[in-house]
N, C-alpha and C. Protein backbone atom coordinates (compact mmCIF):
# COMPACT_ATOMS: atom_id res chain seq x y z
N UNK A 1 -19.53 -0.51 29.77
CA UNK A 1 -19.12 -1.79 29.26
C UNK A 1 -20.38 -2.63 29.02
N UNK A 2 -20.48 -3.03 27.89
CA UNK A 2 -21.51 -3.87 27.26
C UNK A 2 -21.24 -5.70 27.78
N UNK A 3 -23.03 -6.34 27.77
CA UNK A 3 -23.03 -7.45 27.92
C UNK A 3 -21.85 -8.53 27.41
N UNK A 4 -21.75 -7.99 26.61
CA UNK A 4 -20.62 -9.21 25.29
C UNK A 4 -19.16 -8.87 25.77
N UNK A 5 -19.16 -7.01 26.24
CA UNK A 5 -17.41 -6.99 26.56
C UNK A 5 -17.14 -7.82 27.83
N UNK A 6 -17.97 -7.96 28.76
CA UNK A 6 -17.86 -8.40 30.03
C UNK A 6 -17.56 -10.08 29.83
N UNK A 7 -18.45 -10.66 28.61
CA UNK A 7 -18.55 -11.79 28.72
C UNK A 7 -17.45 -12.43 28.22
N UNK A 8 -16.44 -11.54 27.27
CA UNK A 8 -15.11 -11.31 26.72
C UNK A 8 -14.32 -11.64 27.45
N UNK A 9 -14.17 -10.47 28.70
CA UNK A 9 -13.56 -10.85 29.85
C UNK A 9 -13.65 -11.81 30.58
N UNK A 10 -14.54 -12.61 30.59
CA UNK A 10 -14.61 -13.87 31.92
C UNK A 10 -13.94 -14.31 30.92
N UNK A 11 -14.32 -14.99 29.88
CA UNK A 11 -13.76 -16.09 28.80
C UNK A 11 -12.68 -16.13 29.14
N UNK A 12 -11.99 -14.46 28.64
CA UNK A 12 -10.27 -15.05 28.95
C UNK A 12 -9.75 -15.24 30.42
N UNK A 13 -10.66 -15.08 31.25
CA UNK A 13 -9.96 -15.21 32.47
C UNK A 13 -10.47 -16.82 33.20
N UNK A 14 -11.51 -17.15 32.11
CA UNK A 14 -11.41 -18.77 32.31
C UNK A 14 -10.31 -19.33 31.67
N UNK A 15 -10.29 -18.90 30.28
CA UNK A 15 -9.11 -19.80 29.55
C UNK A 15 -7.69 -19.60 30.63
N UNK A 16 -7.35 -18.47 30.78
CA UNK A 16 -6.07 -18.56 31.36
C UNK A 16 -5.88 -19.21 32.73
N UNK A 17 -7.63 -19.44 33.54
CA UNK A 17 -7.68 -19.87 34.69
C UNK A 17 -7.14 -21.82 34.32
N UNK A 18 -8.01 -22.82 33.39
CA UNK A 18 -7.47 -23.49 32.67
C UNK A 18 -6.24 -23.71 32.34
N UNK A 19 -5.21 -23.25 32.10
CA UNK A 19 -3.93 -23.27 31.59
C UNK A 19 -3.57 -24.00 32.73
N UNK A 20 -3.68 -23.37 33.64
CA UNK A 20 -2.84 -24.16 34.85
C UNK A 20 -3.23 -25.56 34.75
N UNK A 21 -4.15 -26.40 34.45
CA UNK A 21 -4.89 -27.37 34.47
C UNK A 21 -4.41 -27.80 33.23
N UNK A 22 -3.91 -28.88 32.22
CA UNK A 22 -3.26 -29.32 31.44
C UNK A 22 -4.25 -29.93 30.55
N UNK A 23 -5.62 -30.76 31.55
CA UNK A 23 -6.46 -32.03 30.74
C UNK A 23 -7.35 -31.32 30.58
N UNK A 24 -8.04 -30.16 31.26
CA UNK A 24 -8.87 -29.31 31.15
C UNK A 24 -8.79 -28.10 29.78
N UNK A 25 -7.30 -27.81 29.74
CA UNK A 25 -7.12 -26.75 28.37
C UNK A 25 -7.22 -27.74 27.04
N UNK A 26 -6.70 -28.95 27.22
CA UNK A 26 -6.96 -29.07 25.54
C UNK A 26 -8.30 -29.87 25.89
N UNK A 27 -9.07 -30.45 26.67
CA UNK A 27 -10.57 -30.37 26.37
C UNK A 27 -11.31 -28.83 26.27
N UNK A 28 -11.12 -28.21 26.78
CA UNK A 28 -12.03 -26.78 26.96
C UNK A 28 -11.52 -25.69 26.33
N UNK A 29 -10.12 -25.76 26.00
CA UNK A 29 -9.24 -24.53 25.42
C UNK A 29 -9.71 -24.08 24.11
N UNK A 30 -10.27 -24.43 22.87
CA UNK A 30 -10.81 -24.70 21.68
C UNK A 30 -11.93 -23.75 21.73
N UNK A 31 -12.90 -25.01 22.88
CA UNK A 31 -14.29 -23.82 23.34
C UNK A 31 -13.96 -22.56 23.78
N UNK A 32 -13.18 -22.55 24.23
CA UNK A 32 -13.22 -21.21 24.95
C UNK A 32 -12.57 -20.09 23.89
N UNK A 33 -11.79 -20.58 23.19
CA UNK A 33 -11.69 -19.56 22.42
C UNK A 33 -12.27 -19.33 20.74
N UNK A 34 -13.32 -19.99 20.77
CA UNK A 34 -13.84 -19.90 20.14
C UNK A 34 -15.17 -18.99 20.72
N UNK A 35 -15.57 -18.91 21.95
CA UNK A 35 -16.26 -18.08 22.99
C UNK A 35 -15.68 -16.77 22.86
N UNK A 36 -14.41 -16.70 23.10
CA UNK A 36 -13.77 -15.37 22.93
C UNK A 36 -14.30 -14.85 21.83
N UNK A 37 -14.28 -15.56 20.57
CA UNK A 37 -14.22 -15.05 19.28
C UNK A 37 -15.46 -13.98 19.13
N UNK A 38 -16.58 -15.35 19.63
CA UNK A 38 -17.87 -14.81 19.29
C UNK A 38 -18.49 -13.79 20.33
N UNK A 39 -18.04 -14.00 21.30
CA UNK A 39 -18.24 -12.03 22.38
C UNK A 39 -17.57 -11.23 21.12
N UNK A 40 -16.32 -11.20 21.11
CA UNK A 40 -15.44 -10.05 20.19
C UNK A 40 -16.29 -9.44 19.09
N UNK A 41 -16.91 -10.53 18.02
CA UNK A 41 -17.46 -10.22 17.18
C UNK A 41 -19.30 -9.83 17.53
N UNK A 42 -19.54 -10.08 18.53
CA UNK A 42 -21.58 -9.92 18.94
C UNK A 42 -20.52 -8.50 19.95
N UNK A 43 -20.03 -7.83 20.28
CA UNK A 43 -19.66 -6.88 21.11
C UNK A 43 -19.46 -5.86 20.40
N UNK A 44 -19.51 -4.81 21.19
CA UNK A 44 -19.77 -3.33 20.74
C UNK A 44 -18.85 -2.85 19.85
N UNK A 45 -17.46 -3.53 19.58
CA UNK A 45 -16.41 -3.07 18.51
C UNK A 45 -16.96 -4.01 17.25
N UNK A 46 -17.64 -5.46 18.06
CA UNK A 46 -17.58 -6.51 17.17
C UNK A 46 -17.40 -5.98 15.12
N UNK A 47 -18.22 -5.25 14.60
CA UNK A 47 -18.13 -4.47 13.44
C UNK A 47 -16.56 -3.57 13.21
N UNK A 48 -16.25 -3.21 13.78
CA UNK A 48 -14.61 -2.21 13.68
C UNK A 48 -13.55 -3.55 13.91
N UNK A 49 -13.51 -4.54 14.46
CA UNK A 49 -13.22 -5.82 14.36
C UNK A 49 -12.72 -6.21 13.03
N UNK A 50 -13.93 -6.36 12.56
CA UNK A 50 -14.33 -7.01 11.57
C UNK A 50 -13.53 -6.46 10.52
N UNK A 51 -13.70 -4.76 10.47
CA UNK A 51 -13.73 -4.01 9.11
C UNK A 51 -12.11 -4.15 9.26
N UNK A 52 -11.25 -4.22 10.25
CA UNK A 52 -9.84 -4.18 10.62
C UNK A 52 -9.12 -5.03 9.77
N UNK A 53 -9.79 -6.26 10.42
CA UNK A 53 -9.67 -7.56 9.44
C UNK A 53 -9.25 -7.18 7.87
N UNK A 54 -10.48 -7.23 7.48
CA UNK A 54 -10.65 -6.23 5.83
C UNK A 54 -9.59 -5.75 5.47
N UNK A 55 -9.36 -4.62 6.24
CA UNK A 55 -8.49 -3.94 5.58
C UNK A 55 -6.94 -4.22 5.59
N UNK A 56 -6.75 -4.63 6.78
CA UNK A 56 -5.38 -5.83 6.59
C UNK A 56 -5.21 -6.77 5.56
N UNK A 57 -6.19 -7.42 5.16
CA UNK A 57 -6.17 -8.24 3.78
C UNK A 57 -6.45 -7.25 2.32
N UNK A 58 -6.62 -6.62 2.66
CA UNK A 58 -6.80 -5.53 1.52
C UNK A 58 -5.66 -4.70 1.42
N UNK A 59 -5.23 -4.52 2.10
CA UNK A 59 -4.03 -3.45 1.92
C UNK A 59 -2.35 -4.74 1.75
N UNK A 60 -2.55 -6.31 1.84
CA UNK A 60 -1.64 -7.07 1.82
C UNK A 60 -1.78 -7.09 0.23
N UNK A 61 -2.86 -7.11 -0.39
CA UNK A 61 -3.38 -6.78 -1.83
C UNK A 61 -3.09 -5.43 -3.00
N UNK A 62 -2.95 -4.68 -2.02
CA UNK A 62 -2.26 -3.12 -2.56
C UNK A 62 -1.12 -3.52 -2.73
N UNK A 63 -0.24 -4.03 -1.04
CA UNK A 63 1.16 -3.78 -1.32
C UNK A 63 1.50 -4.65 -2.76
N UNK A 64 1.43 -6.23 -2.94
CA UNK A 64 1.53 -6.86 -3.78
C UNK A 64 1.75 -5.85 -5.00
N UNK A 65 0.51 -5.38 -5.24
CA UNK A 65 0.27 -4.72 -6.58
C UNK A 65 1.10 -3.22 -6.90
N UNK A 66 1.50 -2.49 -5.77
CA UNK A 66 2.37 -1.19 -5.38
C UNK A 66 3.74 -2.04 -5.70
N UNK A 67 4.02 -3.01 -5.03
CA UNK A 67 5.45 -3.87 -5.62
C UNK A 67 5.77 -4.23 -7.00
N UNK A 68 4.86 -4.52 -7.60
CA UNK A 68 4.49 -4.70 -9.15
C UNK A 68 4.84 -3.57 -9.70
N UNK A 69 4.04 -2.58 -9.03
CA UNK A 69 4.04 -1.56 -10.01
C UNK A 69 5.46 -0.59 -9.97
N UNK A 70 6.38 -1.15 -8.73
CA UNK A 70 7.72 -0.48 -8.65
C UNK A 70 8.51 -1.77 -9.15
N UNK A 71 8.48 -1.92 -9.50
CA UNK A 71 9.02 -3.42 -10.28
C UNK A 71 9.30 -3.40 -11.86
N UNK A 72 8.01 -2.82 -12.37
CA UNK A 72 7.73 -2.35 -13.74
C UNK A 72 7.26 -1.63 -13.90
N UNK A 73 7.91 0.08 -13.28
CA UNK A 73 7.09 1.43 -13.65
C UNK A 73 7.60 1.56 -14.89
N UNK A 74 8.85 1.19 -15.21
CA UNK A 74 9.64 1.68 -16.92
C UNK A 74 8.42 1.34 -17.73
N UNK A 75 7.54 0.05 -17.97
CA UNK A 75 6.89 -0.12 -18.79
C UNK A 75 5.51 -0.55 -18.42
N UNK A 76 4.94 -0.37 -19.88
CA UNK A 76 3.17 0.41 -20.19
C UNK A 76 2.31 -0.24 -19.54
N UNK A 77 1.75 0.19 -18.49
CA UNK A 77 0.23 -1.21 -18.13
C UNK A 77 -0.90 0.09 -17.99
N UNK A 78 -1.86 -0.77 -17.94
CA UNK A 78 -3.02 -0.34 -17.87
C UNK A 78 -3.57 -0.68 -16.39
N UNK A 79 -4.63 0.45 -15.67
CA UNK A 79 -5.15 -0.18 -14.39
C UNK A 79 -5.78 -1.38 -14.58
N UNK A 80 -6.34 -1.32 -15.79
CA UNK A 80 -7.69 -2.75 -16.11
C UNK A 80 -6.65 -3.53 -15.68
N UNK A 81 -5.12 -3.69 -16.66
CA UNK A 81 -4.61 -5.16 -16.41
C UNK A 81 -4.47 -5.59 -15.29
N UNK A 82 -3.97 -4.57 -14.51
CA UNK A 82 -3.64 -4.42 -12.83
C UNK A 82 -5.14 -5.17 -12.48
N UNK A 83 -5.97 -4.46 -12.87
CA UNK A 83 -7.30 -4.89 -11.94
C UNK A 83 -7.24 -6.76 -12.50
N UNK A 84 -7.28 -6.65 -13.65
CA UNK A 84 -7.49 -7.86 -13.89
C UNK A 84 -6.68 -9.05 -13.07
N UNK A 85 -5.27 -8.94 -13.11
CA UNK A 85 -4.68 -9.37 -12.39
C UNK A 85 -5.43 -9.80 -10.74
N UNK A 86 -5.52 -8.94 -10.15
CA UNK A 86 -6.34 -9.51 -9.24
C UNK A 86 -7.73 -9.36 -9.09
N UNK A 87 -8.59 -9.98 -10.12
CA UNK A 87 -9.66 -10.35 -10.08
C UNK A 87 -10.77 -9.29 -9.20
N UNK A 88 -9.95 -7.59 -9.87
CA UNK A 88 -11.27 -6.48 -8.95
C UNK A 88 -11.41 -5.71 -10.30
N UNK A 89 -12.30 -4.67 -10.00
CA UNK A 89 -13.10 -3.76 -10.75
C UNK A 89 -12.29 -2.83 -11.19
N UNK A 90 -11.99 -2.18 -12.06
CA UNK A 90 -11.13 -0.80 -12.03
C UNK A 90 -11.79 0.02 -10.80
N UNK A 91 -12.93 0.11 -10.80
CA UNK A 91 -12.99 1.04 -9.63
C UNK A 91 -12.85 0.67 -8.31
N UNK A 92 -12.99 -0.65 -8.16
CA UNK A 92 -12.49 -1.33 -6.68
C UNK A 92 -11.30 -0.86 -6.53
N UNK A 93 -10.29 -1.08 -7.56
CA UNK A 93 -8.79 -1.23 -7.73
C UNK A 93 -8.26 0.38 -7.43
N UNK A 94 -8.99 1.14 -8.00
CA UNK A 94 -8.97 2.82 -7.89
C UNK A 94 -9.01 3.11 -6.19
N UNK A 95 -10.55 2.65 -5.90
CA UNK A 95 -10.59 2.79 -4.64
C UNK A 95 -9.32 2.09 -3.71
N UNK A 96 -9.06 1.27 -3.61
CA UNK A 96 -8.56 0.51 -2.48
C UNK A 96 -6.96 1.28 -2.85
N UNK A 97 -6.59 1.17 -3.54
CA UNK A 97 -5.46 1.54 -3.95
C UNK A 97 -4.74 3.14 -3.53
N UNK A 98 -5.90 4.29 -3.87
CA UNK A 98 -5.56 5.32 -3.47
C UNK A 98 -5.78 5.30 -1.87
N UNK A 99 -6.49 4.89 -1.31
CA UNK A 99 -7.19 4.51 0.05
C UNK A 99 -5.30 4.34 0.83
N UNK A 100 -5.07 3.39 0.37
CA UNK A 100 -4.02 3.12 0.81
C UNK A 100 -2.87 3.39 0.33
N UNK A 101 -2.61 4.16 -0.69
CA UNK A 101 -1.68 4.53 -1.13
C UNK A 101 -1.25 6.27 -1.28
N UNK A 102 -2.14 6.63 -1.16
CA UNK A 102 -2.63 8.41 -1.65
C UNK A 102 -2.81 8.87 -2.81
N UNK A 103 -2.57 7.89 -3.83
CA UNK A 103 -2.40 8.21 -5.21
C UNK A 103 -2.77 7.10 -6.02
N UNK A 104 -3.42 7.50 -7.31
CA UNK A 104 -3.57 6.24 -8.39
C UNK A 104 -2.75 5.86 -8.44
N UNK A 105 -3.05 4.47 -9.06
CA UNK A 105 -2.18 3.41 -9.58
C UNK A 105 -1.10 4.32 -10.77
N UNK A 106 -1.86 5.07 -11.60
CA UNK A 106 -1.08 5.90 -12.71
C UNK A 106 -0.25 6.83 -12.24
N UNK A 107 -0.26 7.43 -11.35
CA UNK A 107 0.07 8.53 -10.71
C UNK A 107 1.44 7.78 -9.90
N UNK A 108 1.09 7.12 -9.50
CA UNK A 108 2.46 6.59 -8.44
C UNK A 108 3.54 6.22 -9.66
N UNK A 109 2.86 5.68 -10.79
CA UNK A 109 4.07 4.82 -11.68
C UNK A 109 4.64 6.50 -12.40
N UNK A 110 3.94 7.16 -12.57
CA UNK A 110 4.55 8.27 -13.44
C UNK A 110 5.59 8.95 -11.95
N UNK A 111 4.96 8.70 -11.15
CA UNK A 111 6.07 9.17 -9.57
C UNK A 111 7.21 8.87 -9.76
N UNK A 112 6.96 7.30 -9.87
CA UNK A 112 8.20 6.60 -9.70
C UNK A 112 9.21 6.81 -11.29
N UNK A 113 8.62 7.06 -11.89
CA UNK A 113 9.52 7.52 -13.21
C UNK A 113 9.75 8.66 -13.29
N UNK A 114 8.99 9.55 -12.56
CA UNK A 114 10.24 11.50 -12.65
C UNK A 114 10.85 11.31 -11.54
N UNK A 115 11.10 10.40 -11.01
CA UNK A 115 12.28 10.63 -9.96
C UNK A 115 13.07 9.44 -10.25
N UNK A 116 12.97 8.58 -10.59
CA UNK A 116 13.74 7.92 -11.54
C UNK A 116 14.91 8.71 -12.33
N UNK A 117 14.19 9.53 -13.23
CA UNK A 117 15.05 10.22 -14.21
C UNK A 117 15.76 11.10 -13.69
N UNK A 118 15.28 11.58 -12.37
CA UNK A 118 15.63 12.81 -12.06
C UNK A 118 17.02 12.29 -10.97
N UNK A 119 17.07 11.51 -10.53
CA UNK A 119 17.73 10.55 -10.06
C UNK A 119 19.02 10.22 -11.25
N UNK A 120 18.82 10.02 -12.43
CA UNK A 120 19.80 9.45 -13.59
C UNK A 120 20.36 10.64 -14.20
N UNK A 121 19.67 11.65 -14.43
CA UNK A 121 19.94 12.82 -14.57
C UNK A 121 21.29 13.26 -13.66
N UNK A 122 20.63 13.51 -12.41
CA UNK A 122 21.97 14.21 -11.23
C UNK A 122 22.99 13.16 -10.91
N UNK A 123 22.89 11.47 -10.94
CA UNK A 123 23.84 11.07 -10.45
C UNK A 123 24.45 10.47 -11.72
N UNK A 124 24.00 10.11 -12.27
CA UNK A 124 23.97 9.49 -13.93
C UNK A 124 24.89 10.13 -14.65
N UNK A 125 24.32 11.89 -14.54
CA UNK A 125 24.72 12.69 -15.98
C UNK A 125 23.99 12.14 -16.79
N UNK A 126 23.37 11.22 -16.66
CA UNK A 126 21.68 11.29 -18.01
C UNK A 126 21.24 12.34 -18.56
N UNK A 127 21.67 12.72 -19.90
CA UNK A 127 20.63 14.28 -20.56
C UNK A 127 19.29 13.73 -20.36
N UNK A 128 18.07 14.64 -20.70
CA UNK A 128 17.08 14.59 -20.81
C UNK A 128 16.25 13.68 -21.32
N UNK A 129 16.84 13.47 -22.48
CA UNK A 129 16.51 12.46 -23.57
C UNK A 129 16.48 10.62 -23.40
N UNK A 130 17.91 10.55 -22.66
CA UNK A 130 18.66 9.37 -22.11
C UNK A 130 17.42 9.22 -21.20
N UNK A 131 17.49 9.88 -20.09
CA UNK A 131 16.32 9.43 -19.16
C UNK A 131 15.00 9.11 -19.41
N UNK A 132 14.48 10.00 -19.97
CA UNK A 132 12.85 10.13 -20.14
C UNK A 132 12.85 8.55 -21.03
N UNK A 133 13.56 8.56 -21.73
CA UNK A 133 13.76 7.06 -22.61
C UNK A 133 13.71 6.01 -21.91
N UNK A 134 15.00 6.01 -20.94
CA UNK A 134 15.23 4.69 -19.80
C UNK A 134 14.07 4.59 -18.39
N UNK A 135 13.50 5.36 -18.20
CA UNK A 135 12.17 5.02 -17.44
C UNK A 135 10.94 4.87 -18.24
N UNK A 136 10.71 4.89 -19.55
CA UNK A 136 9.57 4.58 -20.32
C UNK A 136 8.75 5.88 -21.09
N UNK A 137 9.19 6.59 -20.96
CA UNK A 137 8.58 7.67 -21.92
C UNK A 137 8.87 7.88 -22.95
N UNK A 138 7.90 7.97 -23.91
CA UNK A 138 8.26 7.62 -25.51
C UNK A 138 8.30 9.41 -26.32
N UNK A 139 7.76 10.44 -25.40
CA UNK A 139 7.92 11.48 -25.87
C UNK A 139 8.38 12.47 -24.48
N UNK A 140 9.97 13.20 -25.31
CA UNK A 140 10.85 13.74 -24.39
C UNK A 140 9.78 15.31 -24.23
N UNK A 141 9.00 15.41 -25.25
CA UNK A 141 8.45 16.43 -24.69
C UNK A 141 6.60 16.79 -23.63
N UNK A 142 6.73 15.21 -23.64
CA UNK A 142 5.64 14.62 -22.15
C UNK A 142 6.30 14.34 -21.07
N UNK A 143 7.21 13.87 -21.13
CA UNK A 143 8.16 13.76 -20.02
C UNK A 143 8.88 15.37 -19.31
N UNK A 144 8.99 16.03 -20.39
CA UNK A 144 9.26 17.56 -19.75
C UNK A 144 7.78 18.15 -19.17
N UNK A 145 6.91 17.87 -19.90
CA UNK A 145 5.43 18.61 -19.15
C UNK A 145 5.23 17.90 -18.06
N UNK A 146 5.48 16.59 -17.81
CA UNK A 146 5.32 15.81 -16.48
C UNK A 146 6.10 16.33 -15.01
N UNK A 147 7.56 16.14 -15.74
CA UNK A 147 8.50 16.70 -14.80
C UNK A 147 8.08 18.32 -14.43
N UNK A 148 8.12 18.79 -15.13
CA UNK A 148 7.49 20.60 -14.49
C UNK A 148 6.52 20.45 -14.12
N UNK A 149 5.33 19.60 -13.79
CA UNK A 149 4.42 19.78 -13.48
C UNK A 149 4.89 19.51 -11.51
N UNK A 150 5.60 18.24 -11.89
CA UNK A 150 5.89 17.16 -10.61
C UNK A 150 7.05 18.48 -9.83
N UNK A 151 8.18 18.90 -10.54
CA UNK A 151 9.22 19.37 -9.66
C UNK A 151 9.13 21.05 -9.56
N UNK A 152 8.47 21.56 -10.78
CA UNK A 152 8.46 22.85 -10.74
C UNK A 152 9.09 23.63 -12.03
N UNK A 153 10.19 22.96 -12.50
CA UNK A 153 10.85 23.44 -13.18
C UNK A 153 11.47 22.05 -14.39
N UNK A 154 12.04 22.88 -15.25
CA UNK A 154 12.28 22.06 -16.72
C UNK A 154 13.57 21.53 -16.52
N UNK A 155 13.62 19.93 -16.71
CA UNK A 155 14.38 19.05 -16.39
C UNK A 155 15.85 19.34 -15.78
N UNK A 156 16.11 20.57 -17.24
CA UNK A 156 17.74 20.71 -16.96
C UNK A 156 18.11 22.13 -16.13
N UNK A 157 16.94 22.44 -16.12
CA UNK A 157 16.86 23.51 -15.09
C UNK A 157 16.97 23.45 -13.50
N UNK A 158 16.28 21.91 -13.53
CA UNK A 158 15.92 21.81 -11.80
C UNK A 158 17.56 21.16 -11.56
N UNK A 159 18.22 20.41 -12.48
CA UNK A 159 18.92 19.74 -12.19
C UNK A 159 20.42 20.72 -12.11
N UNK A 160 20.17 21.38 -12.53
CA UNK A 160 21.39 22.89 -12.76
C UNK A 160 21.16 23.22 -11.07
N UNK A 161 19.85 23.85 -10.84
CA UNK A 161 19.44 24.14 -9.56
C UNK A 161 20.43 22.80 -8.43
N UNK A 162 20.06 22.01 -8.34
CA UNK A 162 20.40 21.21 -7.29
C UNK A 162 21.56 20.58 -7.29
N UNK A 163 22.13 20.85 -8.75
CA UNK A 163 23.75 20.67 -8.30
C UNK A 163 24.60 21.49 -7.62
N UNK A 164 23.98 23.14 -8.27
CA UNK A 164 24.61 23.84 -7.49
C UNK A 164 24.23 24.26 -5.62
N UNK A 165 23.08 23.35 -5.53
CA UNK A 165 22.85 23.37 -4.13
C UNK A 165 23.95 22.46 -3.50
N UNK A 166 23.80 21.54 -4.09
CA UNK A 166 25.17 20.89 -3.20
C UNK A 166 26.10 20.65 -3.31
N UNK A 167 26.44 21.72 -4.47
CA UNK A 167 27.77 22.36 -3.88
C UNK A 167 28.03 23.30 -2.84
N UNK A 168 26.70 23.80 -2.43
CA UNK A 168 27.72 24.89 -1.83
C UNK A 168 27.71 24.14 0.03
């Protein structure tokens, strides 16, 4: 245990010693945890602290933009606009995004649109056409190379497949 964790520890065991004392916490209560602060941050995590911080506000920044982007996967954006929107880099936006998401920004929206369809398809009765249309794809035969890529098999194939799975 390092100088700063130790000094961590008294702090709070002054502040809470204080509490009992009423005129003493709101004169000293302030200082003292503002004492806390600065052990936390001069102490041996003080940096992993910090970066925690970060990424909690960074990833409140993903979700926003992951909500957006399930909001309006049917239609066309670009990462730039995304980036633009909140005032980062395409490649900031790349980074932070897959970081916390597992997948591009492009990649999640084309996600969310073969299962979309595939979704309208089996419960729908959506043909091929109907769907790939109503989630945003302007060519039924990119939307079939997408879907086989994503499920394995060709739209009306997978969907033949899994009806008769549950039927039986």
């Amino acid at each position: 245990m390092t100088t700063s964790d130790n000094n961590v520890i008294s702090s709070i065991c002054r502040l809470f010693w204080i509490m009992k004392e009423p005129v003493q916490l709101v004169f000293m209560g302030n200082h003292i945890k503002r004492e806390i602060i600065f052990f936390i941050l001069s102490g041996s995590y003080g940096s992993q602290f910090l970066q925690s911080i970060i990424n909690i506000q960074q990833a409140g920044e993903i979700y926003e933009i992951n909500s957006w982007i399930k909001e309006n996967f049917r239609h066309a954006f670009t990462v730039e606009e995304l980036a633009e929107k909140r005032n980062m880099s395409v490649s900031l936006l790349h980074q932070k995004f897959k970081s916390a998401v597992g997948m591009a920004p492009l990649q999640c929206q084309k996600r969310l649109r073969l299962t979309e369809a595939r979704r309208l398809m089996l419960d729908e009765n959506r043909n091929v056409t109907e769907a790939s249309l109503e989630v945003g794809y302007e060519s039924v035969s990119q939307f079939t190379r997408a879907y086989r890529k994503m499920f394995g098999l060709k739209p009306k194939e997978d969907i033949l497949k899994l009806r008769s799975q549950l039927e039986k």
